[in-house]
C-alpha atoms as a PDB file:
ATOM      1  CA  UNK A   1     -29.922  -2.455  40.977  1.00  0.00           C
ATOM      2  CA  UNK A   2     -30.636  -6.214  41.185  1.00  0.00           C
ATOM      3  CA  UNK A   3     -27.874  -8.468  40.189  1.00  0.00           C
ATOM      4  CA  UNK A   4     -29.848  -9.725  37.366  1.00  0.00           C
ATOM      5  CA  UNK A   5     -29.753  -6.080  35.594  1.00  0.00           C
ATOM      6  CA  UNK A   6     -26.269  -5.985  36.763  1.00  0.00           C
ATOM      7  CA  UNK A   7     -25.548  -9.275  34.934  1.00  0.00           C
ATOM      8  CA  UNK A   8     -27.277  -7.777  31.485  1.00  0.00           C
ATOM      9  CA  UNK A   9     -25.249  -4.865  32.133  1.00  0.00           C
ATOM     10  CA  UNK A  10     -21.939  -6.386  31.871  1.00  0.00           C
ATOM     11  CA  UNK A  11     -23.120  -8.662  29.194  1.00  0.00           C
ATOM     12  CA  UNK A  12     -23.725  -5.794  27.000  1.00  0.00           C
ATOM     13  CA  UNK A  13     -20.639  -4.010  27.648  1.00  0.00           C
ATOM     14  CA  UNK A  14     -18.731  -7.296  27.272  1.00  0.00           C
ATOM     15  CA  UNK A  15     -20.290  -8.009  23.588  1.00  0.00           C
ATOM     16  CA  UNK A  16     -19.615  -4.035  22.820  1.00  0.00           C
ATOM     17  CA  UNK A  17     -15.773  -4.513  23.911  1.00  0.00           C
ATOM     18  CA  UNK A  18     -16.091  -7.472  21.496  1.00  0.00           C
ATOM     19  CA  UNK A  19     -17.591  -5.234  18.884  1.00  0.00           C
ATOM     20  CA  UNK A  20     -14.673  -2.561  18.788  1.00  0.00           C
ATOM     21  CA  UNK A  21     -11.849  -5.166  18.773  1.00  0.00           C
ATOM     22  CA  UNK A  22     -13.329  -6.838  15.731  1.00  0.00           C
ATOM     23  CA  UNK A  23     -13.268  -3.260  14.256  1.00  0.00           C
ATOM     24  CA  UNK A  24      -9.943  -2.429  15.464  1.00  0.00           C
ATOM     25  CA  UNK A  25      -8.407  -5.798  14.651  1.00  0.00           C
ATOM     26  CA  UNK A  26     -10.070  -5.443  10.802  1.00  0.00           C
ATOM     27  CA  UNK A  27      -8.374  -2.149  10.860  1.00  0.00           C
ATOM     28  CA  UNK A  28      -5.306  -3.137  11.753  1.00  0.00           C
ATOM     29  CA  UNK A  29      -5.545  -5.717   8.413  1.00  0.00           C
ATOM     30  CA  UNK A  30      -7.045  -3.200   5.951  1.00  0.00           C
ATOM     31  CA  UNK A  31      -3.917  -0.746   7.389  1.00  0.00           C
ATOM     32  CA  UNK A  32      -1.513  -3.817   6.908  1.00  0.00           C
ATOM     33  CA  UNK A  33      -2.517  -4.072   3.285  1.00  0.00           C
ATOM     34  CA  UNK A  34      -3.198  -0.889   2.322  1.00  0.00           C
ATOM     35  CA  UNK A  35       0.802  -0.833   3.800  1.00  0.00           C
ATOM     36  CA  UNK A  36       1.916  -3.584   1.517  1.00  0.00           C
ATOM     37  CA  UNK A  37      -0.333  -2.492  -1.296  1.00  0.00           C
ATOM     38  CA  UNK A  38       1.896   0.678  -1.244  1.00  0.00           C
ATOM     39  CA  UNK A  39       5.568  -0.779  -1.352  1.00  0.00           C
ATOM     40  CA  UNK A  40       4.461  -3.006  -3.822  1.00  0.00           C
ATOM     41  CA  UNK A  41       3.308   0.350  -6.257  1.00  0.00           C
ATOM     42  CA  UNK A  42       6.307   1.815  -5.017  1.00  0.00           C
ATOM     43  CA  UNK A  43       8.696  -1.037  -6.209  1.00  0.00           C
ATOM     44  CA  UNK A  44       6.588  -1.187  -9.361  1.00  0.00           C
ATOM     45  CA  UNK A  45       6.833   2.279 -10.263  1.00  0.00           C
ATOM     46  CA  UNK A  46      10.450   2.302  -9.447  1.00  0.00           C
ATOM     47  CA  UNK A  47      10.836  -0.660 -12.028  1.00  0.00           C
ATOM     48  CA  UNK A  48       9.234   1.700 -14.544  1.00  0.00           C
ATOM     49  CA  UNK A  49      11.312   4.476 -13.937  1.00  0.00           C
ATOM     50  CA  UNK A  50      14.370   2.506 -14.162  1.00  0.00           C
ATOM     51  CA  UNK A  51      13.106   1.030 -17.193  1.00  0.00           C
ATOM     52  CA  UNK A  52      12.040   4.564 -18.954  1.00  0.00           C
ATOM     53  CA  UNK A  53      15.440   5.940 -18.104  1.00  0.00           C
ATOM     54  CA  UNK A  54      17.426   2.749 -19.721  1.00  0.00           C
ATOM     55  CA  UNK A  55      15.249   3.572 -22.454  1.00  0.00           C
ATOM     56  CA  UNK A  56      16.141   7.127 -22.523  1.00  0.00           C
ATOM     57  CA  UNK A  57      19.594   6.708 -22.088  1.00  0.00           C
ATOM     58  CA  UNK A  58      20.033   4.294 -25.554  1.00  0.00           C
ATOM     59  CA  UNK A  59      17.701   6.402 -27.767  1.00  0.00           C
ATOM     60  CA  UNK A  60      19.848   9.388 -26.682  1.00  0.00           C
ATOM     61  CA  UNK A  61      23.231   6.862 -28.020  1.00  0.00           C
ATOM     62  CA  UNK A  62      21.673   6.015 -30.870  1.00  0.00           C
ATOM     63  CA  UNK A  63      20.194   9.421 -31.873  1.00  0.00           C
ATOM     64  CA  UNK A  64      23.560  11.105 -31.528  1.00  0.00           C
ATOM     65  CA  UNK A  65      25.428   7.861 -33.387  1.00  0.00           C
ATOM     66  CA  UNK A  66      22.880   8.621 -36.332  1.00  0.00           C
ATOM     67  CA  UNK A  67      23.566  12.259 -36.170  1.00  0.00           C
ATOM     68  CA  UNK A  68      27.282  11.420 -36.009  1.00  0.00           C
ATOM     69  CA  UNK A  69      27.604   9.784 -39.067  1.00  0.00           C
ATOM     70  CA  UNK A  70      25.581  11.964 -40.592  1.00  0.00           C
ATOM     71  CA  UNK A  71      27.882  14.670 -40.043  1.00  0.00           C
ATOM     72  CA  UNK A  72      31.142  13.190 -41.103  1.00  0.00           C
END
């Protein structure tokens, strides 16, 4: 092989090395986020949740207070 073809060679290989870590660094990011994206839905949802069951928990006072003084 003549060091010329050699030198092409390694070029080639060097700029596909480049390649795949520009893939594998813009998967590490789109992991990262995708990461963050889902605590962030999870804390949202929690809020929700906490927020439905607040809810819940003074309709169910107030229905029974209604139905209370209904009944006496």
């Amino acid at each position: 092989m003549l060091p010329q073809q050699n030198d092409e060679r390694l070029q080639r290989e060097w700029e596909k090395e480049e390649r795949r870590d520009h893939y594998r660094v813009a998967a590490g990011v789109m992991e990262f986020l995708g990461v963050v994206l889902g605590v962030v839905s999870i804390l949202v949802l929690a809020a929700l949740l906490m927020s439905l069951l607040t809810w819940l928990a003074q309709d169910v006072n107030s229905t029974f207070a209604i139905l209370r003084t209904r009944f006496q």
